[in-house]
PDB file of N, CA and C in Angstrom:
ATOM      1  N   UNK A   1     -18.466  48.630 -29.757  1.00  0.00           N
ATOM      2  CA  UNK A   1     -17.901  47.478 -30.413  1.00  0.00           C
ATOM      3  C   UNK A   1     -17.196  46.558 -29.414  1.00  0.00           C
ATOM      4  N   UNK A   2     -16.779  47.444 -28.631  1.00  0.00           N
ATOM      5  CA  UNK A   2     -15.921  46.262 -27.927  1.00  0.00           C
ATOM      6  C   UNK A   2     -16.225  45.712 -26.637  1.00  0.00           C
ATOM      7  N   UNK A   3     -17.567  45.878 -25.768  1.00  0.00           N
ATOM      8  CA  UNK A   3     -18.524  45.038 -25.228  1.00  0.00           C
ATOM      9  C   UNK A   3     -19.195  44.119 -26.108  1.00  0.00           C
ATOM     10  N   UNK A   4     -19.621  44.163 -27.587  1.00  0.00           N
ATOM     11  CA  UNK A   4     -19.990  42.798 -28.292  1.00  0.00           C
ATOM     12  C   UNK A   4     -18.861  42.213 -28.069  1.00  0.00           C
ATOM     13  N   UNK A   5     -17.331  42.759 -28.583  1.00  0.00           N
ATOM     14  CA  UNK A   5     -16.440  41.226 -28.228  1.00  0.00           C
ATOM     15  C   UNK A   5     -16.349  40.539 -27.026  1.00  0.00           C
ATOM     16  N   UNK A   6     -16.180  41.207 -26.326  1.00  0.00           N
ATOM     17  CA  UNK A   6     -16.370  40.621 -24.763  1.00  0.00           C
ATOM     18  C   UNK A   6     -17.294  40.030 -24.205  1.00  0.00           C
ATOM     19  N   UNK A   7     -18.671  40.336 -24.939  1.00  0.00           N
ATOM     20  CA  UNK A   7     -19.868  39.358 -24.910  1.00  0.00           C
ATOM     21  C   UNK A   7     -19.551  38.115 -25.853  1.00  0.00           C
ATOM     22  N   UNK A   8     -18.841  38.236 -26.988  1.00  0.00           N
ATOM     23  CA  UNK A   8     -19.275  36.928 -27.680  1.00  0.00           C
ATOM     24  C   UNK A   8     -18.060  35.833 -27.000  1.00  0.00           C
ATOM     25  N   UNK A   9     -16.837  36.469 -26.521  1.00  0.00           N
ATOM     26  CA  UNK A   9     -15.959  35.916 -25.890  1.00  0.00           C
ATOM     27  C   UNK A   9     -16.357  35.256 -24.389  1.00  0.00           C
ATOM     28  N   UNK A  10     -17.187  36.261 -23.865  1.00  0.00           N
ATOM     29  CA  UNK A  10     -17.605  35.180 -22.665  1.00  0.00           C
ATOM     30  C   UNK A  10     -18.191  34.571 -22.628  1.00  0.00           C
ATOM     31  N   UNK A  11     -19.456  34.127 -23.739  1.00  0.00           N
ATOM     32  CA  UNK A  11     -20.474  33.394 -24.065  1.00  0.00           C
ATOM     33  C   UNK A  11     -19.805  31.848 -25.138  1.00  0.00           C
ATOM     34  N   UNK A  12     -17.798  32.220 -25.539  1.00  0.00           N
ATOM     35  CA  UNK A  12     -17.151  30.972 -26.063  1.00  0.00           C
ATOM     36  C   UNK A  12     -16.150  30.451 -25.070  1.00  0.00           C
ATOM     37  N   UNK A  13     -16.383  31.172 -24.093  1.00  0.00           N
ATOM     38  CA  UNK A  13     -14.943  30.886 -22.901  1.00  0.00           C
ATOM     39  C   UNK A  13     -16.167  29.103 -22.744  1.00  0.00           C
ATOM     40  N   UNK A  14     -17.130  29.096 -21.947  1.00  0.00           N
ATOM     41  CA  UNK A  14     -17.932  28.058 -21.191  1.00  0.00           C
ATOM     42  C   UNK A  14     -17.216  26.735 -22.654  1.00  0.00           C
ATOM     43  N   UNK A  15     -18.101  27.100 -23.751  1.00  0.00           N
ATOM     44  CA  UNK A  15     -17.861  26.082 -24.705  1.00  0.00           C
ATOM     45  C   UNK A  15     -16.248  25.676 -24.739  1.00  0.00           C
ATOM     46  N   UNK A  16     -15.148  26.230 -24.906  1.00  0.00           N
ATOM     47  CA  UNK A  16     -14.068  26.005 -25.201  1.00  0.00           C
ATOM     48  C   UNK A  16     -13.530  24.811 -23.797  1.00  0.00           C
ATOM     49  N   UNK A  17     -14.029  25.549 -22.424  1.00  0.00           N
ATOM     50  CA  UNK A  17     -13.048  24.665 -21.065  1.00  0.00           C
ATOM     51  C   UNK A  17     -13.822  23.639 -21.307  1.00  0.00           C
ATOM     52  N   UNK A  18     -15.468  23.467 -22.207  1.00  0.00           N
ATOM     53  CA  UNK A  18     -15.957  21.894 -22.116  1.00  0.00           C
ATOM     54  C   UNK A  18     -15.547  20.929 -23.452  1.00  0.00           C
ATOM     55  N   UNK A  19     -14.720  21.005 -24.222  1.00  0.00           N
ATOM     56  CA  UNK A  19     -14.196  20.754 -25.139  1.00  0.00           C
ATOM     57  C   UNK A  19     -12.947  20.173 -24.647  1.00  0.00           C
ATOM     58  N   UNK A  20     -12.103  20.424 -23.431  1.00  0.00           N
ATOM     59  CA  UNK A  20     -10.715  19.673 -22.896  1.00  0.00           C
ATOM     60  C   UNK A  20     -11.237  19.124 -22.325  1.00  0.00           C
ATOM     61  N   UNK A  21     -10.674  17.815 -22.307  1.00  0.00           N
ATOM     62  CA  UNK A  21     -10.534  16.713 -21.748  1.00  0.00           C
ATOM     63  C   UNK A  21     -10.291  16.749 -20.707  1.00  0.00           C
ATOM     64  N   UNK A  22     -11.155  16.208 -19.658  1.00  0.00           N
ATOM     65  CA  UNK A  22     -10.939  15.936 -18.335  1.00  0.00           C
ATOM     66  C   UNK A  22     -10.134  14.847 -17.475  1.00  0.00           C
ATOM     67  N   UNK A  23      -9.025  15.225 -16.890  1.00  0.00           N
ATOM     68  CA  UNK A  23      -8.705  14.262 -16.245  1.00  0.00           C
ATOM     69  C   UNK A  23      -8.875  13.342 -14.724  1.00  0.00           C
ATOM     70  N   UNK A  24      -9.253  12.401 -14.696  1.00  0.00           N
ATOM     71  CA  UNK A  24      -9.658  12.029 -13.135  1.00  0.00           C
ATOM     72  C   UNK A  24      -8.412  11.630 -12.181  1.00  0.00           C
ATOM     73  N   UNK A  25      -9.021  11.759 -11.238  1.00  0.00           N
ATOM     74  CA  UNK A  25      -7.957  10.931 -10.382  1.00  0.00           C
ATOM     75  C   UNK A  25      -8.094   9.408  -9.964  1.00  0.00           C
ATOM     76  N   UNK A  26      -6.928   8.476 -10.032  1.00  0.00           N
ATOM     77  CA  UNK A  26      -6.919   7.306 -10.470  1.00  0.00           C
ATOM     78  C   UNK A  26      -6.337   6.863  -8.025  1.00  0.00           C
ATOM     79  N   UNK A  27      -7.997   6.311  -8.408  1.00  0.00           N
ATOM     80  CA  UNK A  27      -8.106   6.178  -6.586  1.00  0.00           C
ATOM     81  C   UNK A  27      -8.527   4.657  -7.007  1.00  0.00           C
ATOM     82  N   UNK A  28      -7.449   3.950  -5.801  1.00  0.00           N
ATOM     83  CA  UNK A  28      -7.908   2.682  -5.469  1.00  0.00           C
ATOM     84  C   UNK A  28      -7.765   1.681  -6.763  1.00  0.00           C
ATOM     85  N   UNK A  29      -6.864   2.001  -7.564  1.00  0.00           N
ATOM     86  CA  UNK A  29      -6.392   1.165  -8.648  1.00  0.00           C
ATOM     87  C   UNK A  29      -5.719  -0.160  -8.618  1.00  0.00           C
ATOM     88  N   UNK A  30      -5.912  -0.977  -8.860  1.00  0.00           N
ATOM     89  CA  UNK A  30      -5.168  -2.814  -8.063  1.00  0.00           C
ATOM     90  C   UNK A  30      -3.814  -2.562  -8.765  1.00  0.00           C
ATOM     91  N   UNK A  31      -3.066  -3.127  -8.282  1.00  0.00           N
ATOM     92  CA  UNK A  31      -1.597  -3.377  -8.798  1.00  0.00           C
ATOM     93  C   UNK A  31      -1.543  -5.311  -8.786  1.00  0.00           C
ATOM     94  N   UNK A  32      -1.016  -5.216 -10.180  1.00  0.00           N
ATOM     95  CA  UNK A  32      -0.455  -6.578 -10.481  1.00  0.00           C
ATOM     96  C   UNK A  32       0.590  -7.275 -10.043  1.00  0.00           C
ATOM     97  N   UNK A  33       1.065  -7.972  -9.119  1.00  0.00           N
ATOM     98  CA  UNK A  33       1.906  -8.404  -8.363  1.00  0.00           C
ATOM     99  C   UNK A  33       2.581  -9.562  -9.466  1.00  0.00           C
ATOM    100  N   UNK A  34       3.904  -9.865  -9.188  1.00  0.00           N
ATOM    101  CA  UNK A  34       4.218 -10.727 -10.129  1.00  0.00           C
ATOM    102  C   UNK A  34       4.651 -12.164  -9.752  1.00  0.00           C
ATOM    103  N   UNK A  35       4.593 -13.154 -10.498  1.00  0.00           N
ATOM    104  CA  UNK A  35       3.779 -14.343 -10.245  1.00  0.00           C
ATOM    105  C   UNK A  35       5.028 -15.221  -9.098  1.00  0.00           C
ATOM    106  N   UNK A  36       6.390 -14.591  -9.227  1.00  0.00           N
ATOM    107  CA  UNK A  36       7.188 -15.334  -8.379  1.00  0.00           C
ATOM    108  C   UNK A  36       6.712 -15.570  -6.934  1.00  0.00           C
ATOM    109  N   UNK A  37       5.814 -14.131  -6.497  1.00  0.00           N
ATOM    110  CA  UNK A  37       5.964 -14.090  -5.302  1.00  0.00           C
ATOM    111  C   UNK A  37       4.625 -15.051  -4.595  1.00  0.00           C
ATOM    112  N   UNK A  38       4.142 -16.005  -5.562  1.00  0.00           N
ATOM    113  CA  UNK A  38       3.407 -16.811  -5.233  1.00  0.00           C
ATOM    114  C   UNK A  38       1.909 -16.676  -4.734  1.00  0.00           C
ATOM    115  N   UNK A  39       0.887 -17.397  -4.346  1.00  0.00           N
ATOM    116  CA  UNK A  39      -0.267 -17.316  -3.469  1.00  0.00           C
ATOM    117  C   UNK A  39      -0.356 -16.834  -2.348  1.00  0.00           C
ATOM    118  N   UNK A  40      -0.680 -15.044  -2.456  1.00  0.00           N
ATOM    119  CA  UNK A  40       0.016 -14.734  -1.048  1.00  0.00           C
ATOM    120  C   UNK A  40      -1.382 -13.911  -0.561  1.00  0.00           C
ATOM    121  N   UNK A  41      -1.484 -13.624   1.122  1.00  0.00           N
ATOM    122  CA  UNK A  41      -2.442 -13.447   1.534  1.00  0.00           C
ATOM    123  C   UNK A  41      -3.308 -11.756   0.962  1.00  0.00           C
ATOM    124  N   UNK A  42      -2.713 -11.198   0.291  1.00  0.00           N
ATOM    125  CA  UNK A  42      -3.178  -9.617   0.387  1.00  0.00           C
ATOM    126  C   UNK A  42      -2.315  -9.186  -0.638  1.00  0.00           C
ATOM    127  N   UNK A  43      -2.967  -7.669  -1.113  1.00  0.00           N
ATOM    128  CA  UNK A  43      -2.293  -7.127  -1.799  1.00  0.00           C
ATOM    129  C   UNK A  43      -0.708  -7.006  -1.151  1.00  0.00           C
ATOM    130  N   UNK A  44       0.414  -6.571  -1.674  1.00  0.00           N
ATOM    131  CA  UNK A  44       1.657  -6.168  -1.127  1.00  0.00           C
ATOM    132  C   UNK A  44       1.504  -4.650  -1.046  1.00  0.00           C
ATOM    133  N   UNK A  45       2.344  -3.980  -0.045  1.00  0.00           N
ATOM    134  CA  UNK A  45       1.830  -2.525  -0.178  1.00  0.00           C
ATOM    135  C   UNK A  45       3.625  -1.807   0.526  1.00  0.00           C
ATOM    136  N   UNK A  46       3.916  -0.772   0.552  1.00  0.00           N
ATOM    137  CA  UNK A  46       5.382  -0.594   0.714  1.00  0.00           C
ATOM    138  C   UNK A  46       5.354   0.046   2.760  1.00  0.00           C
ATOM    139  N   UNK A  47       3.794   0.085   3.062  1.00  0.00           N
ATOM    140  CA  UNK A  47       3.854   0.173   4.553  1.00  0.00           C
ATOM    141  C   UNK A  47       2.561  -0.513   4.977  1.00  0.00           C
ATOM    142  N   UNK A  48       2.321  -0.433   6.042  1.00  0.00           N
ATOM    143  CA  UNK A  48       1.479  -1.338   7.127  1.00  0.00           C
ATOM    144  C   UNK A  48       0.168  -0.307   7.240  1.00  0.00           C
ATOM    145  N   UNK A  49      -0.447  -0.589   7.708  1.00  0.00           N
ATOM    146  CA  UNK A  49      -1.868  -0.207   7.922  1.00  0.00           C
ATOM    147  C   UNK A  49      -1.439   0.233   9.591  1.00  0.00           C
ATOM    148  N   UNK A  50      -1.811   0.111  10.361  1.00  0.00           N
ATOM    149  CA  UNK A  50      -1.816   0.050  12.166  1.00  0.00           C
ATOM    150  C   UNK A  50      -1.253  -0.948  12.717  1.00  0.00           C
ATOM    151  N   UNK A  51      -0.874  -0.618  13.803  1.00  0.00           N
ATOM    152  CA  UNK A  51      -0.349  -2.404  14.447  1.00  0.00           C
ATOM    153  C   UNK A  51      -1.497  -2.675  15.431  1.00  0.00           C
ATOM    154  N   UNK A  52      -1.358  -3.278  16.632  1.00  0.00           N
ATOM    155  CA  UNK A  52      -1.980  -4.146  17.265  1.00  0.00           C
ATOM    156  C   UNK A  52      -3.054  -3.007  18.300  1.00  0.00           C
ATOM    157  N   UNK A  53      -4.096  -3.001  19.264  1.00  0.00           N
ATOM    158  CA  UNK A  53      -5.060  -2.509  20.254  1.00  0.00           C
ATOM    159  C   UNK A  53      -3.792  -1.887  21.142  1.00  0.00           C
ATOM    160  N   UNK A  54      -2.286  -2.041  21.473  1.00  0.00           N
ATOM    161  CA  UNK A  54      -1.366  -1.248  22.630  1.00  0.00           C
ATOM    162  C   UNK A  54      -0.952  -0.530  21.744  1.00  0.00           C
ATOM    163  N   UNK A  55      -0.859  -0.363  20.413  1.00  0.00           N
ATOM    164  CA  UNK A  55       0.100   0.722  19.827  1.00  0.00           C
ATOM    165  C   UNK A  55      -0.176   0.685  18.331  1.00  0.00           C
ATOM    166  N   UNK A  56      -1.466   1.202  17.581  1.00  0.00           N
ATOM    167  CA  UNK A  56      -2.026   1.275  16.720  1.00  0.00           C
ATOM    168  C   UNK A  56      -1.692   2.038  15.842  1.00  0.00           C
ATOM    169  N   UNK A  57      -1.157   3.147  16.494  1.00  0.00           N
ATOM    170  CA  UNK A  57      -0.597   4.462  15.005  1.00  0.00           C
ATOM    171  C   UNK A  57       1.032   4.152  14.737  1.00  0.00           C
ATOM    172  N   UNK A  58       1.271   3.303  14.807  1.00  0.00           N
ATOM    173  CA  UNK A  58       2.730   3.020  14.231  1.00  0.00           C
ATOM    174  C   UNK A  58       2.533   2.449  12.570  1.00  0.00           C
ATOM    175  N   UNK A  59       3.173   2.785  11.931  1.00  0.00           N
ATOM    176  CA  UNK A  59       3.208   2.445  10.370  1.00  0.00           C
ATOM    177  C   UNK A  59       4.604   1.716  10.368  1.00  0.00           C
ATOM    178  N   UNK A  60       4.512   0.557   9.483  1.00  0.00           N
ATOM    179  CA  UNK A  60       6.251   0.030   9.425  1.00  0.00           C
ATOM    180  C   UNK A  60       6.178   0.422   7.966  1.00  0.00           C
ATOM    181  N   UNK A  61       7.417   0.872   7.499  1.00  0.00           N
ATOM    182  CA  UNK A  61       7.688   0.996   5.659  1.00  0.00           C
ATOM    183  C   UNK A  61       8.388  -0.493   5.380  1.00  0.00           C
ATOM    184  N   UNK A  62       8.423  -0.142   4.313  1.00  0.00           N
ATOM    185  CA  UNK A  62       9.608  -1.576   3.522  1.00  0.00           C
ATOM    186  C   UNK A  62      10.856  -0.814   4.054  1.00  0.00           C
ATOM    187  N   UNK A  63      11.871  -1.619   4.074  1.00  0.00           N
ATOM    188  CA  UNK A  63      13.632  -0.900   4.314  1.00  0.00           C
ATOM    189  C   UNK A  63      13.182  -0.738   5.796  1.00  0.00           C
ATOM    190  N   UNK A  64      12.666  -0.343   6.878  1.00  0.00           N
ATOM    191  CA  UNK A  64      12.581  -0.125   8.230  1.00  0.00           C
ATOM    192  C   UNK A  64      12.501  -1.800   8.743  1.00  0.00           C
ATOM    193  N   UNK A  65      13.339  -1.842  10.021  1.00  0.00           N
ATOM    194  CA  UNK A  65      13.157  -2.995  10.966  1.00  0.00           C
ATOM    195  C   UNK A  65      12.594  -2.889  11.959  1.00  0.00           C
ATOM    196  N   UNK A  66      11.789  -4.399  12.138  1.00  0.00           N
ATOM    197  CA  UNK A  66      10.426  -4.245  13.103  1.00  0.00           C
ATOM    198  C   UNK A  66      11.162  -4.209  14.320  1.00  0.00           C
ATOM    199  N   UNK A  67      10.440  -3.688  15.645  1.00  0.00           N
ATOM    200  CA  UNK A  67      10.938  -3.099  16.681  1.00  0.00           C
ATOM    201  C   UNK A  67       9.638  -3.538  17.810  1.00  0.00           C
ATOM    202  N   UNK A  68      10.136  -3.984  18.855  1.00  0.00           N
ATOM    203  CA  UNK A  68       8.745  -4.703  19.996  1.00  0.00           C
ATOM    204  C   UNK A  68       8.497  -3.008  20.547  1.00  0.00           C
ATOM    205  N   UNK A  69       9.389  -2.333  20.700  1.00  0.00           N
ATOM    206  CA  UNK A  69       8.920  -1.194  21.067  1.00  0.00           C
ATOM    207  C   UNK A  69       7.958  -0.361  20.390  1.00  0.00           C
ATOM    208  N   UNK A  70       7.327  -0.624  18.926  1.00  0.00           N
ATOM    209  CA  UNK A  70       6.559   0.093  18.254  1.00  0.00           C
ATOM    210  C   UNK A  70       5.225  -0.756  18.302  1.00  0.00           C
ATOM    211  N   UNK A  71       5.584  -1.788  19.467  1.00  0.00           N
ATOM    212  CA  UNK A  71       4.018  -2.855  19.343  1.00  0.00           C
ATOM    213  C   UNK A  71       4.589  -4.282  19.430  1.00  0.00           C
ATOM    214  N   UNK A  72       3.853  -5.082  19.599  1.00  0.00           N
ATOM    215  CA  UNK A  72       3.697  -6.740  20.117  1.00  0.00           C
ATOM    216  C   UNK A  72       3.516  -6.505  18.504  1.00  0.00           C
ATOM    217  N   UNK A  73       4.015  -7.850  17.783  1.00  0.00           N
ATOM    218  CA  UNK A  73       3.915  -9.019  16.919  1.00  0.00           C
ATOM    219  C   UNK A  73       4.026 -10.323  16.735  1.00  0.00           C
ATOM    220  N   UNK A  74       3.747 -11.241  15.773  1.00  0.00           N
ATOM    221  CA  UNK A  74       3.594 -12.737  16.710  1.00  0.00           C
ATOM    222  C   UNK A  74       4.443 -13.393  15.475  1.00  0.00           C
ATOM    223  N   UNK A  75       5.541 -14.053  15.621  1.00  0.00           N
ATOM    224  CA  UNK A  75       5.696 -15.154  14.705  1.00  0.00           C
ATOM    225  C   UNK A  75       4.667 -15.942  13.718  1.00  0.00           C
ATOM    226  N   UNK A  76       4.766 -15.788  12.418  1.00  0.00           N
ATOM    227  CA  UNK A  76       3.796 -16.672  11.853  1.00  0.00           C
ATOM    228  C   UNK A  76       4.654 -18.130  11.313  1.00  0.00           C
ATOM    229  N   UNK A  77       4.859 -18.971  11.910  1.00  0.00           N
ATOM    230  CA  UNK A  77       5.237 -20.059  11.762  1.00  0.00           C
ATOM    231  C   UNK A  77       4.660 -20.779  10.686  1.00  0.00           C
ATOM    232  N   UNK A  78       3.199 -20.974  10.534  1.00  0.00           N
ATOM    233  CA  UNK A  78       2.536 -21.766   9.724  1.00  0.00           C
ATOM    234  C   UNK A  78       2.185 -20.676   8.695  1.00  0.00           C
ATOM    235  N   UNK A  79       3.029 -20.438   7.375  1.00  0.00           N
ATOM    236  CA  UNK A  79       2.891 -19.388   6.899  1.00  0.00           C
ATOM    237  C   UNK A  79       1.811 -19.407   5.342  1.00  0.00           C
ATOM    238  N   UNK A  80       1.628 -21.286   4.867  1.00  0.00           N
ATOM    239  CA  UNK A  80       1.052 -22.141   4.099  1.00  0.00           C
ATOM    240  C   UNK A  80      -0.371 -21.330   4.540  1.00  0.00           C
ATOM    241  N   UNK A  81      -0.194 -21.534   6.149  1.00  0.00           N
ATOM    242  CA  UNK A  81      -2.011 -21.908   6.019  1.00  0.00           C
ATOM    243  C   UNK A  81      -2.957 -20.432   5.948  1.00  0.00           C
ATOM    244  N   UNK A  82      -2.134 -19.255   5.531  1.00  0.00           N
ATOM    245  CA  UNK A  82      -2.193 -17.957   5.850  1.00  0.00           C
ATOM    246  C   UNK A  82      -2.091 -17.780   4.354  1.00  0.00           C
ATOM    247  N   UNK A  83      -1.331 -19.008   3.451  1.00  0.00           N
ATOM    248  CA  UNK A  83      -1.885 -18.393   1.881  1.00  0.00           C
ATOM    249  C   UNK A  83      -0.308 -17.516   1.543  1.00  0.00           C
ATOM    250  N   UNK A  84       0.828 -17.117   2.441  1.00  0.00           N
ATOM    251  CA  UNK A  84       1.876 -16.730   2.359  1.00  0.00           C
ATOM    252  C   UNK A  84       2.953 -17.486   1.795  1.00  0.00           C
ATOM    253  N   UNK A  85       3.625 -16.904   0.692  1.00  0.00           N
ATOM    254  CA  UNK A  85       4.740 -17.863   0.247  1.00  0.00           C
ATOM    255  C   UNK A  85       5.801 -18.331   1.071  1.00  0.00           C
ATOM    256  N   UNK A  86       6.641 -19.361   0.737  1.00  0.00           N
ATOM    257  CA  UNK A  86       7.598 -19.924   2.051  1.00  0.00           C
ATOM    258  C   UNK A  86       8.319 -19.216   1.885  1.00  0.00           C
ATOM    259  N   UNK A  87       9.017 -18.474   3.216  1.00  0.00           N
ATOM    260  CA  UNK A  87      10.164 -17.151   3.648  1.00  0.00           C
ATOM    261  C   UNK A  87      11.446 -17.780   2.887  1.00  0.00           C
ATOM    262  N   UNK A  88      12.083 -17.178   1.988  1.00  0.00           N
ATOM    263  CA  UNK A  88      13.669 -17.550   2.059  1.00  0.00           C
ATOM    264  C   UNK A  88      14.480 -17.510   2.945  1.00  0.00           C
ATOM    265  N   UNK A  89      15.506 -18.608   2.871  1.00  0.00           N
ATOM    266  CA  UNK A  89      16.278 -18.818   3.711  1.00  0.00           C
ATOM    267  C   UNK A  89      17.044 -17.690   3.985  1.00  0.00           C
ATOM    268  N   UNK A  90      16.696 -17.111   5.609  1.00  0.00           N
ATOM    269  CA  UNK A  90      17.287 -16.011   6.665  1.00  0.00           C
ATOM    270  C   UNK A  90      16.212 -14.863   6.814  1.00  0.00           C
ATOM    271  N   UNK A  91      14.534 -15.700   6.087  1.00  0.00           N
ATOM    272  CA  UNK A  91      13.732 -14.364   6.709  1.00  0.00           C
ATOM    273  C   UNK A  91      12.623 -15.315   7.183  1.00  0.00           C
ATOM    274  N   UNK A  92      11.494 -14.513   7.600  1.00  0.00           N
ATOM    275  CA  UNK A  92      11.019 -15.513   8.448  1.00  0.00           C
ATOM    276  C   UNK A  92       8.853 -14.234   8.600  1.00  0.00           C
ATOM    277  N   UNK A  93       8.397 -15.164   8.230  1.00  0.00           N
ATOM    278  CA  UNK A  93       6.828 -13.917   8.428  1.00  0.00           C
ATOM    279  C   UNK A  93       6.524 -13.811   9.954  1.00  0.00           C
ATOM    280  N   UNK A  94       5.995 -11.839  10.004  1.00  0.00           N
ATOM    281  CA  UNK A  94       5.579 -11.695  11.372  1.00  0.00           C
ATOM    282  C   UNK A  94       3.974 -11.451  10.989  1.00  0.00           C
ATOM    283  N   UNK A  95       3.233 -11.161  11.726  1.00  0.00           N
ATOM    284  CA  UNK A  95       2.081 -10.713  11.721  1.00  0.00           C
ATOM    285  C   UNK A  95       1.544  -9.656  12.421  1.00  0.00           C
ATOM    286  N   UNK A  96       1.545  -7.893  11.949  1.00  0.00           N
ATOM    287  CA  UNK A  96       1.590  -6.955  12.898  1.00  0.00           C
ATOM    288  C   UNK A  96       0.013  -6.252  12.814  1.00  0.00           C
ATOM    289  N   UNK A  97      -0.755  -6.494  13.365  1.00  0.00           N
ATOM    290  CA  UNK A  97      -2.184  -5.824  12.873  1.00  0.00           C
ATOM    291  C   UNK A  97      -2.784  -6.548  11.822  1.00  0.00           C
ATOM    292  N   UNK A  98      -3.164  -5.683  11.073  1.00  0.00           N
ATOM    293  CA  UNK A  98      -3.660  -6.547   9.751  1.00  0.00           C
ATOM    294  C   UNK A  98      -2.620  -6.856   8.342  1.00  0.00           C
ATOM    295  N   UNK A  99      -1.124  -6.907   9.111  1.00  0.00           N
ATOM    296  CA  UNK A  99      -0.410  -7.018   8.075  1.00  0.00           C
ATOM    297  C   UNK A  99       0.607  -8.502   8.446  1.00  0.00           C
ATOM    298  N   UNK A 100       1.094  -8.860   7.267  1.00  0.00           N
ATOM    299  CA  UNK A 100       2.194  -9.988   7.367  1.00  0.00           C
ATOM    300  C   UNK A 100       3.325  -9.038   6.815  1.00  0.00           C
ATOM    301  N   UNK A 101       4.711  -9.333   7.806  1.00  0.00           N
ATOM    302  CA  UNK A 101       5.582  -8.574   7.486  1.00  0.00           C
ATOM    303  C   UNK A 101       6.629  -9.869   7.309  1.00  0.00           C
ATOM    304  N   UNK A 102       7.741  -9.723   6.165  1.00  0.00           N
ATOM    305  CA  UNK A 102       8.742 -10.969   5.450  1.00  0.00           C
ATOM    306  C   UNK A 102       9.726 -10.161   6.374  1.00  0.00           C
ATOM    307  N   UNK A 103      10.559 -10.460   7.362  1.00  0.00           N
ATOM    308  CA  UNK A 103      11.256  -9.587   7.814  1.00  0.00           C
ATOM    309  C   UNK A 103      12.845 -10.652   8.096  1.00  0.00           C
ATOM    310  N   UNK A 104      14.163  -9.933   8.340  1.00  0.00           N
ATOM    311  CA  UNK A 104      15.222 -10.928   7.800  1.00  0.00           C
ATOM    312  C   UNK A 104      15.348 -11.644   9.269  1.00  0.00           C
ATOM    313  N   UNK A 105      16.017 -12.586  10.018  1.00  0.00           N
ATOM    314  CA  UNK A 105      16.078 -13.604  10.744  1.00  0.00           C
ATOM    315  C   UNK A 105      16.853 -12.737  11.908  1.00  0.00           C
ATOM    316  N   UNK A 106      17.942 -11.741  11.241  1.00  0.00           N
ATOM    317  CA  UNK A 106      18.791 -11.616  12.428  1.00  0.00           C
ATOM    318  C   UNK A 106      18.714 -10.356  12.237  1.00  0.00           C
ATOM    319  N   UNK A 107      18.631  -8.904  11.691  1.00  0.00           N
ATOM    320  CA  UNK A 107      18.774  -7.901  11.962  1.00  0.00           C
ATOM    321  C   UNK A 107      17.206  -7.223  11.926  1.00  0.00           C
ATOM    322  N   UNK A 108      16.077  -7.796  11.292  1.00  0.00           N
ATOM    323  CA  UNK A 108      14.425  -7.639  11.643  1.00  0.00           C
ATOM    324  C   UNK A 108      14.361  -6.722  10.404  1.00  0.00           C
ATOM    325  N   UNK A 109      14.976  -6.787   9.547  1.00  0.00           N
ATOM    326  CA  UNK A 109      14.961  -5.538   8.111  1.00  0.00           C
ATOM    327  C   UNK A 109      13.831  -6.091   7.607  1.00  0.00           C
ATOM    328  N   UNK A 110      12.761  -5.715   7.241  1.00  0.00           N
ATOM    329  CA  UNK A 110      11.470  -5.222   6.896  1.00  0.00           C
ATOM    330  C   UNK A 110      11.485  -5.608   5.364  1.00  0.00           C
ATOM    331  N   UNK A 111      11.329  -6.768   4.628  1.00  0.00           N
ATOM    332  CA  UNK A 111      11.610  -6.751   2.584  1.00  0.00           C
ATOM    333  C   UNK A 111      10.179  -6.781   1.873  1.00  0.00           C
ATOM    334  N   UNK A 112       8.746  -7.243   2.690  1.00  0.00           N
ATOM    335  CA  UNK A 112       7.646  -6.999   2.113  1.00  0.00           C
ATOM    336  C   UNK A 112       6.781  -7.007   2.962  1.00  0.00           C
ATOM    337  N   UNK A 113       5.886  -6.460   2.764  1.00  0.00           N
ATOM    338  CA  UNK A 113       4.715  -6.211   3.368  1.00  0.00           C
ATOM    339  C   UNK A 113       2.987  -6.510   2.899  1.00  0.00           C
ATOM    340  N   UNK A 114       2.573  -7.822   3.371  1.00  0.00           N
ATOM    341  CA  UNK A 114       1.033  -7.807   2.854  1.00  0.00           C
ATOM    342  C   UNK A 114      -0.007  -7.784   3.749  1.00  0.00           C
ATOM    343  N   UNK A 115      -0.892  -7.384   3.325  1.00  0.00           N
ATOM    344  CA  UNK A 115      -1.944  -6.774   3.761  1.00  0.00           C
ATOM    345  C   UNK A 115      -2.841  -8.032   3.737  1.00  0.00           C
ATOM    346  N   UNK A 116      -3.190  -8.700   5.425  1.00  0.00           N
ATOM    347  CA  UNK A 116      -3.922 -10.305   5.710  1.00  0.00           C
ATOM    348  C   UNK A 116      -5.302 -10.085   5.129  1.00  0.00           C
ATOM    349  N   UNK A 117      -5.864 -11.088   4.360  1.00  0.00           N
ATOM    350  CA  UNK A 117      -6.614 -11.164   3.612  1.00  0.00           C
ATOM    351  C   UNK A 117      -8.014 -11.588   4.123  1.00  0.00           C
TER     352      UNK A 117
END
């Protein structure tokens, strides 16, 4: 008797795990940015991709200040023609790799990060 249960039980185990619901993993999902922060070149993201061909594996986060020692970056002065909103007054856009960094005027504190488009 009690190899039939164990047969009819292993022959309802298959049916039962295909009956729950599967969950996926949610890869590469867009995030909605909100509309203050204007026409801007790239998604926003909370760190950097690589920096420049002398020093490529450096990551900057948001809250961290940019540093010449972690890599060359260039002033983006013309920040319009890059599709970047205009910096508030006391920050100013850098451009580190493939990222634009909003960073503050005098201490280099790091407030957003987009990814050049």
């Amino acid at each position: 008797m009690r190899p039939l249960i164990f047969a009819t039980l292993a022959m309802l185990l298959p049916a039962v795990s295909l009956a729950q619901p599967q969950t996926q993993p949610q890869t590469g999902s867009a995030t909605v940015q909100p509309e203050s922060q204007g026409n801007l070149a790239g998604p926003h993201s909370d760190q950097t991709t690589g920096g420049k061909a002398d020093n490529p594996a450096h990551i900057y986060k948001k809250g961290e200040h940019i540093s010449r020692s972690y890599g060359a970056f260039d002033d983006v002065m013309d920040w319009a023609r890059f599709n970047l909103m205009r910096p508030p007054s006391g920050l100013h856009w850098v451009k580190y790799g493939d990222n634009y960094l909003l960073v503050d005027d005098k201490s280099g504190l790091i407030s957003d990060i987009v990814k050049a488009g």
